[in-house]
PDB file of N, CA and C in Angstrom:
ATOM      1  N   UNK A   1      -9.318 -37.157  87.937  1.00  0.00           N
ATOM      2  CA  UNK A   1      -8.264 -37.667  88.794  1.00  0.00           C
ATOM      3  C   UNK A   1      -6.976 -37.786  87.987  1.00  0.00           C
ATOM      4  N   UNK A   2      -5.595 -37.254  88.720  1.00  0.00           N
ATOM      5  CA  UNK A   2      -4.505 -37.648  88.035  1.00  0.00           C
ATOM      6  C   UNK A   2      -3.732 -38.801  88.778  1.00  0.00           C
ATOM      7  N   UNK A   3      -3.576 -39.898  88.051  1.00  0.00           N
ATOM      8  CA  UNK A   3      -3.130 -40.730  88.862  1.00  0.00           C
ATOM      9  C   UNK A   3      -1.803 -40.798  88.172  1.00  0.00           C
ATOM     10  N   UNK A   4      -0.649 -41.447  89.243  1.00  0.00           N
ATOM     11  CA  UNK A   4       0.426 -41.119  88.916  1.00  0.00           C
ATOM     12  C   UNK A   4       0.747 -42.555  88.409  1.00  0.00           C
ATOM     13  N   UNK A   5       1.992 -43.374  88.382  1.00  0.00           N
ATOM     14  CA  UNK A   5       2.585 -44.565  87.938  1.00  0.00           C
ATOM     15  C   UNK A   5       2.069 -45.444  89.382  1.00  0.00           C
ATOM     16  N   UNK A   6       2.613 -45.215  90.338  1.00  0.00           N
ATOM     17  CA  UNK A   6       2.522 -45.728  91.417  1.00  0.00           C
ATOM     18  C   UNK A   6       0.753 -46.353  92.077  1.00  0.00           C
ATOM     19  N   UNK A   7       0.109 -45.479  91.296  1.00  0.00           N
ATOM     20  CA  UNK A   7      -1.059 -45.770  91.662  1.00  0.00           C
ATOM     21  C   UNK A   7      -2.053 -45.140  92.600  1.00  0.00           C
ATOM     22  N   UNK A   8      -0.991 -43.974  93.102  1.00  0.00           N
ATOM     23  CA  UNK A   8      -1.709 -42.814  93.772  1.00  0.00           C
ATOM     24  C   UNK A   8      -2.474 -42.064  93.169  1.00  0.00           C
ATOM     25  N   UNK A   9      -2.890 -41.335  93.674  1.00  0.00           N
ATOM     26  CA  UNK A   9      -4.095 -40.161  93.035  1.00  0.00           C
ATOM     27  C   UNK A   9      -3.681 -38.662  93.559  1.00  0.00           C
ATOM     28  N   UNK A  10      -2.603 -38.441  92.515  1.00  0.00           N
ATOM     29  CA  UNK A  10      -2.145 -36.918  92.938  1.00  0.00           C
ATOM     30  C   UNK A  10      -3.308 -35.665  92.488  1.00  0.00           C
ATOM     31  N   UNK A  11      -2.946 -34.901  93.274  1.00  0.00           N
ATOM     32  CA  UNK A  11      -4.325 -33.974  93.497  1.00  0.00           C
ATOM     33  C   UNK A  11      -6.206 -34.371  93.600  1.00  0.00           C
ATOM     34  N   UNK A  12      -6.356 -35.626  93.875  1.00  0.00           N
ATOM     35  CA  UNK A  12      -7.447 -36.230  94.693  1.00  0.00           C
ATOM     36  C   UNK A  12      -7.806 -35.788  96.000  1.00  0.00           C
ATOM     37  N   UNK A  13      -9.116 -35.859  96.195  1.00  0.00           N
ATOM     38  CA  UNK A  13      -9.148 -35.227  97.573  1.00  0.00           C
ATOM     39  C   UNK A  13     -10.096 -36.876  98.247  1.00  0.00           C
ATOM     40  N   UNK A  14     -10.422 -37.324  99.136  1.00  0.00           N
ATOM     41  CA  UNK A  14     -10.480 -38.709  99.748  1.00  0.00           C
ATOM     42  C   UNK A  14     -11.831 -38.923  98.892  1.00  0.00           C
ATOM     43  N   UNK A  15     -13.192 -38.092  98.814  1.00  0.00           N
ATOM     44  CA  UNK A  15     -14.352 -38.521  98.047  1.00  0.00           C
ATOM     45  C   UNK A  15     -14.199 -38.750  96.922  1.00  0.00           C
ATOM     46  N   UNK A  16     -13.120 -38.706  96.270  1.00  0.00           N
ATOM     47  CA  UNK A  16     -13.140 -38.517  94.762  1.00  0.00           C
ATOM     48  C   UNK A  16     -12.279 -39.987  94.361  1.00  0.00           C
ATOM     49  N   UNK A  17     -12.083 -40.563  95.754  1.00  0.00           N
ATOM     50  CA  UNK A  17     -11.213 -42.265  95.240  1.00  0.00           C
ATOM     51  C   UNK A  17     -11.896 -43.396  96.124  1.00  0.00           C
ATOM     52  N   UNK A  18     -12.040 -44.009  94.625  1.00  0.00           N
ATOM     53  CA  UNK A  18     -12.056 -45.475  95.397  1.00  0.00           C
ATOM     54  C   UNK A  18     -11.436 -46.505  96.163  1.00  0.00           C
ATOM     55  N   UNK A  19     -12.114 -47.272  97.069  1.00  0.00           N
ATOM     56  CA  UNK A  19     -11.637 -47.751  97.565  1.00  0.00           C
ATOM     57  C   UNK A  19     -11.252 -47.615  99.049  1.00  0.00           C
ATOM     58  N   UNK A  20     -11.367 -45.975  99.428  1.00  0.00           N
ATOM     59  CA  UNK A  20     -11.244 -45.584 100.552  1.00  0.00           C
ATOM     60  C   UNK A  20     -12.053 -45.621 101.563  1.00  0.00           C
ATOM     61  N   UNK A  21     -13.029 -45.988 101.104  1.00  0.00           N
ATOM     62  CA  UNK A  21     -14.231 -45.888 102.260  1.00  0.00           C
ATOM     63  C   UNK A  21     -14.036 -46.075 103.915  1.00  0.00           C
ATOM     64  N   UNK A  22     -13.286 -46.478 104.243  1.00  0.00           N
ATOM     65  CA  UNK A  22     -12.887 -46.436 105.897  1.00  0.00           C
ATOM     66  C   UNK A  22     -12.142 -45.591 106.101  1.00  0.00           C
ATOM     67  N   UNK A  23     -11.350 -44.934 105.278  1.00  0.00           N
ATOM     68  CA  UNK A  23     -10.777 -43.845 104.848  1.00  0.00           C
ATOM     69  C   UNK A  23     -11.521 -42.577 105.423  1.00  0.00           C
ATOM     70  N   UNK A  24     -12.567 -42.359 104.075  1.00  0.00           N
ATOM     71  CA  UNK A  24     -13.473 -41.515 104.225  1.00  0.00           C
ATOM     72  C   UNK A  24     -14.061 -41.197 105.521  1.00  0.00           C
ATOM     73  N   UNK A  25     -14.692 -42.721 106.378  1.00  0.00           N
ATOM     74  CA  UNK A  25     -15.531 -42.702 107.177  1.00  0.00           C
ATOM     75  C   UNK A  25     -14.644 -42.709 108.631  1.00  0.00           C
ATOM     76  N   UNK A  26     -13.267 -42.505 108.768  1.00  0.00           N
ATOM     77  CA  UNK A  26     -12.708 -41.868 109.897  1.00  0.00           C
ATOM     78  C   UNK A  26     -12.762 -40.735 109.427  1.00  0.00           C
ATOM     79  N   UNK A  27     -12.470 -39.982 108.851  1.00  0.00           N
ATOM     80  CA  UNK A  27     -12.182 -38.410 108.290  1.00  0.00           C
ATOM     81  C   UNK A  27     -13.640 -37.987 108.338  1.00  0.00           C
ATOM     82  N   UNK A  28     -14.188 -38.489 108.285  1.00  0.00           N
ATOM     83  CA  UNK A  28     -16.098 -37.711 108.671  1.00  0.00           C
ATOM     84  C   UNK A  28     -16.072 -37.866 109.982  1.00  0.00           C
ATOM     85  N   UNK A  29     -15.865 -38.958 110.260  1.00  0.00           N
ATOM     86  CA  UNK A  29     -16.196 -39.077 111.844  1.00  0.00           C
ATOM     87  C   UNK A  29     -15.225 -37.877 112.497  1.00  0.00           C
ATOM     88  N   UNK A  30     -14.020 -37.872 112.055  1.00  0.00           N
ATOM     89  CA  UNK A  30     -12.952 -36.594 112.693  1.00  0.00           C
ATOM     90  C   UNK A  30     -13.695 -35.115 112.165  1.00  0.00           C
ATOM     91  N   UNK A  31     -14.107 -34.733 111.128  1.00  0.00           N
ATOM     92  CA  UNK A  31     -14.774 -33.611 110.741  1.00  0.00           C
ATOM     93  C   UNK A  31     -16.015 -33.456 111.599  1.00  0.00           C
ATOM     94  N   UNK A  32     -16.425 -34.276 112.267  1.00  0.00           N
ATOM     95  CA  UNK A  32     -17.811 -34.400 112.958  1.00  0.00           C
ATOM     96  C   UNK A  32     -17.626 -33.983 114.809  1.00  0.00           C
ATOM     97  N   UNK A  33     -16.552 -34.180 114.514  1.00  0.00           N
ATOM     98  CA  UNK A  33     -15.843 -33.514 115.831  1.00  0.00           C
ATOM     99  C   UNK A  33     -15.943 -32.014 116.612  1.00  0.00           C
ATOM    100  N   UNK A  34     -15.279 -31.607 115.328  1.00  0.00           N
ATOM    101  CA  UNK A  34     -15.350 -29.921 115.114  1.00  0.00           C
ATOM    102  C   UNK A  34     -16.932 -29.463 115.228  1.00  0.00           C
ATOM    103  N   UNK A  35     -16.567 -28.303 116.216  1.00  0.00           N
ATOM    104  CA  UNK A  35     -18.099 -27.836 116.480  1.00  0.00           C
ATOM    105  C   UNK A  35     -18.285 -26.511 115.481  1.00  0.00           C
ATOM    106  N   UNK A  36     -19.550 -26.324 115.113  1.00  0.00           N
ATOM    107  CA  UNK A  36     -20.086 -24.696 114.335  1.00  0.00           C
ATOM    108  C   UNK A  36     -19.254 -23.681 114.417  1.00  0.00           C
ATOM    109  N   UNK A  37     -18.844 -23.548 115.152  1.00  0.00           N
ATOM    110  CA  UNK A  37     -17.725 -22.064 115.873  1.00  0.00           C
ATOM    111  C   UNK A  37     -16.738 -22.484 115.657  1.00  0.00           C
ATOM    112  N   UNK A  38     -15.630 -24.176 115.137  1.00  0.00           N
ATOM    113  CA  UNK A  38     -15.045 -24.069 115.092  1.00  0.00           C
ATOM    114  C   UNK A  38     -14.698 -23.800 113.534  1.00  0.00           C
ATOM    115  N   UNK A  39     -15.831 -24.660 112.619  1.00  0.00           N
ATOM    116  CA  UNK A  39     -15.684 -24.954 111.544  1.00  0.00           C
ATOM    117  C   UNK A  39     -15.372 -23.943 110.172  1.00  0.00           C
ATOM    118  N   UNK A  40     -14.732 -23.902 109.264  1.00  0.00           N
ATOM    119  CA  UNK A  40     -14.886 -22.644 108.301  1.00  0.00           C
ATOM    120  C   UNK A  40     -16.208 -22.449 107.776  1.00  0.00           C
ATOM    121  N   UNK A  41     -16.061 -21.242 107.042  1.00  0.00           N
ATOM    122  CA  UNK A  41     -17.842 -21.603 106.194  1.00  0.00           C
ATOM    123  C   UNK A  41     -17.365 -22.520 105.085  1.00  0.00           C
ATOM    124  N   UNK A  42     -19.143 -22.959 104.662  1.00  0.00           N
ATOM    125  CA  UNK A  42     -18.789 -23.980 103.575  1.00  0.00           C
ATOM    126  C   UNK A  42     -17.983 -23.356 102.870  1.00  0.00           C
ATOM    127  N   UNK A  43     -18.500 -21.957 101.687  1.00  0.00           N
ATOM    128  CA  UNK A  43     -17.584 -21.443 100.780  1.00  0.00           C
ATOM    129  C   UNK A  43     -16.097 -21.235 101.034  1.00  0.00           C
ATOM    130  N   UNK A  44     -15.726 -20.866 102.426  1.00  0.00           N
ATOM    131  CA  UNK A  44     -14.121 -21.257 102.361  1.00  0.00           C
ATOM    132  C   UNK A  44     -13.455 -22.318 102.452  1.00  0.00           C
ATOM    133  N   UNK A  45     -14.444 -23.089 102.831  1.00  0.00           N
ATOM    134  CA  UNK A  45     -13.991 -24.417 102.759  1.00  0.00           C
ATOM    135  C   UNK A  45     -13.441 -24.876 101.525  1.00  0.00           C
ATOM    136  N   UNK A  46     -14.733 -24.775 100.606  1.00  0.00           N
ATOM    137  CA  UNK A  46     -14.250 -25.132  99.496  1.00  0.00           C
ATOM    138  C   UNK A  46     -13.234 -24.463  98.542  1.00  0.00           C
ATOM    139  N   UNK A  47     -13.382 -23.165  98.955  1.00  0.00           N
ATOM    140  CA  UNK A  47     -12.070 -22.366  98.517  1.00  0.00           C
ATOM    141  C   UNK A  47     -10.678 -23.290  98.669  1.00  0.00           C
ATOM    142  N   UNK A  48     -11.075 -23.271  99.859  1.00  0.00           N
ATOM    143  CA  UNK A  48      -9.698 -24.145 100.500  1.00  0.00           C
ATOM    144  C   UNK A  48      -9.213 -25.114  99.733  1.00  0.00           C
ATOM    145  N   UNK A  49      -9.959 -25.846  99.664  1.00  0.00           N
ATOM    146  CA  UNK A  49     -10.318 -27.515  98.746  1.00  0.00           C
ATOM    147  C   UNK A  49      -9.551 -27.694  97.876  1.00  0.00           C
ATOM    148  N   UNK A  50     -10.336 -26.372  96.959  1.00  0.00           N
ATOM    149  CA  UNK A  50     -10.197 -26.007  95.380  1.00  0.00           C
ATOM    150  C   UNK A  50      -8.305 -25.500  95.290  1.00  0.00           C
ATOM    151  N   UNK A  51      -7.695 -24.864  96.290  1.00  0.00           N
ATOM    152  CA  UNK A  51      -6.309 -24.656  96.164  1.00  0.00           C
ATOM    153  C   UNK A  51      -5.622 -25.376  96.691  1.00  0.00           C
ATOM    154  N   UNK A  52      -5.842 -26.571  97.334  1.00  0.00           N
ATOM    155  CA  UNK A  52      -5.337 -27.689  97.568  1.00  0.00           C
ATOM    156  C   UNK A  52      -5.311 -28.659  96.304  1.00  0.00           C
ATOM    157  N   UNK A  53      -5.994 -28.913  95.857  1.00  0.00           N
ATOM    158  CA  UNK A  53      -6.485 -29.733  94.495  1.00  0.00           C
ATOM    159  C   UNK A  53      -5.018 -29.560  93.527  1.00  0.00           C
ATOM    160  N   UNK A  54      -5.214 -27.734  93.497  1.00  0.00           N
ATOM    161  CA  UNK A  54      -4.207 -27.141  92.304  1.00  0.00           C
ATOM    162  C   UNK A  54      -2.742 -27.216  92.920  1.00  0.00           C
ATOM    163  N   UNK A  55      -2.529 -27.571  94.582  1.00  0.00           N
ATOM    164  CA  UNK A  55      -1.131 -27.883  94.527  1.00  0.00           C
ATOM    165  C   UNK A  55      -0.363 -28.801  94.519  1.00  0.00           C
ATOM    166  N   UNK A  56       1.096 -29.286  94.403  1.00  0.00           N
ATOM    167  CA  UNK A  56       1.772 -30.064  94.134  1.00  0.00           C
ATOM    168  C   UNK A  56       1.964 -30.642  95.346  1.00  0.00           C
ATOM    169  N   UNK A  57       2.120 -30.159  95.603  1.00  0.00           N
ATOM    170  CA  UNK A  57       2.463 -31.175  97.310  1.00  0.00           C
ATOM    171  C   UNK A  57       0.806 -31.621  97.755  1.00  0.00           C
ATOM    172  N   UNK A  58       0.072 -31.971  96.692  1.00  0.00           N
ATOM    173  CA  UNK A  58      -1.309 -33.417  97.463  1.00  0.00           C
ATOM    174  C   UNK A  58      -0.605 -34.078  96.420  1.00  0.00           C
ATOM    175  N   UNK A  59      -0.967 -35.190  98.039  1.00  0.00           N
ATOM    176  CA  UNK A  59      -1.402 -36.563  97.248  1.00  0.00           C
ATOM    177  C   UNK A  59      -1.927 -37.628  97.401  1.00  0.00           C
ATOM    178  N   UNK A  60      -2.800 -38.619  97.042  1.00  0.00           N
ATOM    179  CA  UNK A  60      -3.747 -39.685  98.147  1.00  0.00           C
ATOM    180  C   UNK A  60      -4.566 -38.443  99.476  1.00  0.00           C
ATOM    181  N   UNK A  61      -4.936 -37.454  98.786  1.00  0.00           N
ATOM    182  CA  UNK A  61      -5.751 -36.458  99.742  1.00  0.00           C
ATOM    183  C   UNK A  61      -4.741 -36.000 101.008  1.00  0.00           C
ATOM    184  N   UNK A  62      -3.309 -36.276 100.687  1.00  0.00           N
ATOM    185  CA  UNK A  62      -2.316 -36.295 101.894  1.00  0.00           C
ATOM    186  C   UNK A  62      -2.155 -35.000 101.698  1.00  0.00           C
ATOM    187  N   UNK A  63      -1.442 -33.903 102.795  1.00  0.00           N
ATOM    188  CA  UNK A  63      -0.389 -32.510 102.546  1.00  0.00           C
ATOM    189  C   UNK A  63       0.805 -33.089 102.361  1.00  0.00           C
ATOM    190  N   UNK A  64       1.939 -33.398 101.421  1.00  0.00           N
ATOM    191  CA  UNK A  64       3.021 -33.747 101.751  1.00  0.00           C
ATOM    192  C   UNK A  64       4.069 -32.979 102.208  1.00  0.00           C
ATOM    193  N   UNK A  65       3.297 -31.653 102.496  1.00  0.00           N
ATOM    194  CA  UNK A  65       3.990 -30.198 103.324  1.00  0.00           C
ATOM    195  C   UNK A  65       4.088 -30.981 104.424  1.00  0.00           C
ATOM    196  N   UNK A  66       2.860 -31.490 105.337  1.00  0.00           N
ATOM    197  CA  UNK A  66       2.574 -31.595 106.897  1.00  0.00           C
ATOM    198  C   UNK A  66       1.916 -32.677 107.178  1.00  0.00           C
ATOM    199  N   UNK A  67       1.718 -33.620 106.085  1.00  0.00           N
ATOM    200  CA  UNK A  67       1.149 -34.997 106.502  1.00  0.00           C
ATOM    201  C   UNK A  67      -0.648 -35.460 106.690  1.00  0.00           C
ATOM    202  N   UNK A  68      -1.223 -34.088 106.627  1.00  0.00           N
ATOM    203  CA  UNK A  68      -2.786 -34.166 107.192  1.00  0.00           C
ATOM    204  C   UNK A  68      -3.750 -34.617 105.925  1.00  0.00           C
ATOM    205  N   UNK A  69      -4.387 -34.693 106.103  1.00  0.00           N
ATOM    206  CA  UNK A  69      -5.525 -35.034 105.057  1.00  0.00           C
ATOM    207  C   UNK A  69      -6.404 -33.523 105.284  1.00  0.00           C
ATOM    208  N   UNK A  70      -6.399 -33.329 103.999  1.00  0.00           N
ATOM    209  CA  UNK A  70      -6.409 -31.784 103.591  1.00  0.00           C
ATOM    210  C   UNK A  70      -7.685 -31.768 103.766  1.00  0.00           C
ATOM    211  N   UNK A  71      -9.094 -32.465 103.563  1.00  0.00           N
ATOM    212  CA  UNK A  71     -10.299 -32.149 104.137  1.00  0.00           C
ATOM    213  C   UNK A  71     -10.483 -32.202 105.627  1.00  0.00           C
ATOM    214  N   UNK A  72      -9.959 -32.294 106.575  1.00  0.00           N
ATOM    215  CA  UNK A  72     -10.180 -32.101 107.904  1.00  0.00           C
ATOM    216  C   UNK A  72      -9.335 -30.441 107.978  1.00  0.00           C
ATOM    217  N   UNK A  73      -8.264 -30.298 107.965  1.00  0.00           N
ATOM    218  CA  UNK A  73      -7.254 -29.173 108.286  1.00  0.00           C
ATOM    219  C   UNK A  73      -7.914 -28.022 107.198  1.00  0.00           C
ATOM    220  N   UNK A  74      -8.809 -28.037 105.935  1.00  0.00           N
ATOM    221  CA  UNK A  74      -9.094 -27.235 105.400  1.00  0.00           C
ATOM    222  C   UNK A  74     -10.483 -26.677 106.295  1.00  0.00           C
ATOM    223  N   UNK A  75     -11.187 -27.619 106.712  1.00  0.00           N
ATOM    224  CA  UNK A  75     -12.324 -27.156 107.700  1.00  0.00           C
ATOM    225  C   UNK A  75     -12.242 -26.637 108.797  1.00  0.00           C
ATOM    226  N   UNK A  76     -10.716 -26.850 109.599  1.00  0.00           N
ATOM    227  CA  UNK A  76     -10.747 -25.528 110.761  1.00  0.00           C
ATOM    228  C   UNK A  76     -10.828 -24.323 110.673  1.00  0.00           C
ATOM    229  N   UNK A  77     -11.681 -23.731 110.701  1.00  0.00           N
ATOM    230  CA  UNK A  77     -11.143 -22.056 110.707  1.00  0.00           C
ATOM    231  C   UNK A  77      -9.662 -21.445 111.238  1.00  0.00           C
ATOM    232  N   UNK A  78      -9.612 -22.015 112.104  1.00  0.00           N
ATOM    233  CA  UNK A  78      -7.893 -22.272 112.522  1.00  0.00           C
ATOM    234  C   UNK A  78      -6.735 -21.857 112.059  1.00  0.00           C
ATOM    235  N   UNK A  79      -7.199 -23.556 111.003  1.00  0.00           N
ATOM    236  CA  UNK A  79      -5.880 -24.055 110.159  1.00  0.00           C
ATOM    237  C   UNK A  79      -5.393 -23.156 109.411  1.00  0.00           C
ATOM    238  N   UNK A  80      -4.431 -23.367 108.996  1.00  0.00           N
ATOM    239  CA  UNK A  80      -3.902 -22.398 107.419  1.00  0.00           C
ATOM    240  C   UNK A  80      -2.841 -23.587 106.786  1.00  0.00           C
ATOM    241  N   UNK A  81      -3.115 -23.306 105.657  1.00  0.00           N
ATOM    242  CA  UNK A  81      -1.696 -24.114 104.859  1.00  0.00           C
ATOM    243  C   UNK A  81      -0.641 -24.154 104.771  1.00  0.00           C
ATOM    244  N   UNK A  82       0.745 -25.449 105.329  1.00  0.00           N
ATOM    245  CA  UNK A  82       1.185 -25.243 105.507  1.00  0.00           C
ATOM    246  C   UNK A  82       2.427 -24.459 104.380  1.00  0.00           C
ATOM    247  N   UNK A  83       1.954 -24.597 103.212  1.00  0.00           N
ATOM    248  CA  UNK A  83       2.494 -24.348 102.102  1.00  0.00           C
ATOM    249  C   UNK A  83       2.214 -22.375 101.557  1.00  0.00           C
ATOM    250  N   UNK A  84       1.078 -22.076 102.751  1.00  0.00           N
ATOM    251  CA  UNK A  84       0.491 -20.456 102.830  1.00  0.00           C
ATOM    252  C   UNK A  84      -0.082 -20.338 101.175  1.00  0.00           C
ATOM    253  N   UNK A  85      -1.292 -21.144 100.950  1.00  0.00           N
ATOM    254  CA  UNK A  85      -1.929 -21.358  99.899  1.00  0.00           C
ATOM    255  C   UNK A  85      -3.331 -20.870 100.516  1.00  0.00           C
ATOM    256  N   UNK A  86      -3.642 -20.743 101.435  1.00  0.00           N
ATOM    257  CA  UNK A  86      -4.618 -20.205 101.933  1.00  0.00           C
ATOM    258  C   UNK A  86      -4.594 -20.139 103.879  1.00  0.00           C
TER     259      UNK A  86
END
C-alpha cells in the first residue's frame, strides 16, 4: 500500500484497506448485482485491476477520472476506463 500524508491509500484497491468493511460490503453487494453475461472474465478483470493499481488517478479505490470505485466498473464487461487504460 502507498499511503499518502493525508492518510489515503493511493493506488489501493477497497480489499487491500482497513477499516472499510461496509465499504467493501456495499461494493459486493453492488458486484452481486451484475449477472454472468454481464460480468468480465475473472482474468480481465484482474487485468483490469492490475492497470488501475499502476495509475495515478486511484485513490481510496476511487477513479479520480470519474468518481467510481474501480472494482465494480472494472467488472462490467461494458465499462472501459475512463482514463482508456483498458
Amino acid at each position: 500500500m502507498d499511503n499518502n500524508a493525508s492518510g489515503g491509500c493511493k493506488r489501493c484497491l477497497l480489499f487491500e484497506m482497513a477499516g472499510k468493511e461496509d465499504v467493501i460490503a456495499q461494493v459486493e453487494k453492488t458486484k452481486n448485482l451484475l449477472s454472468e453475461d454481464e460480468r468480465a472474465a475473472d482474468k480481465e478483470y484482474q487485468k483490469r485491476l492490475a492497470a488501475c493499481k499502476e495509475c495515478d488517478k486511484l485513490m481510496d479505490a476511487t477513479c479520480l477520472k470519474c468518481g467510481c470505485y474501480v472494482e465494480i466498473r472494472a467488472l462490467s464487461k461494458a465499462a472501459h476506463c475512463p482514463a482508456k487504460k483498458w
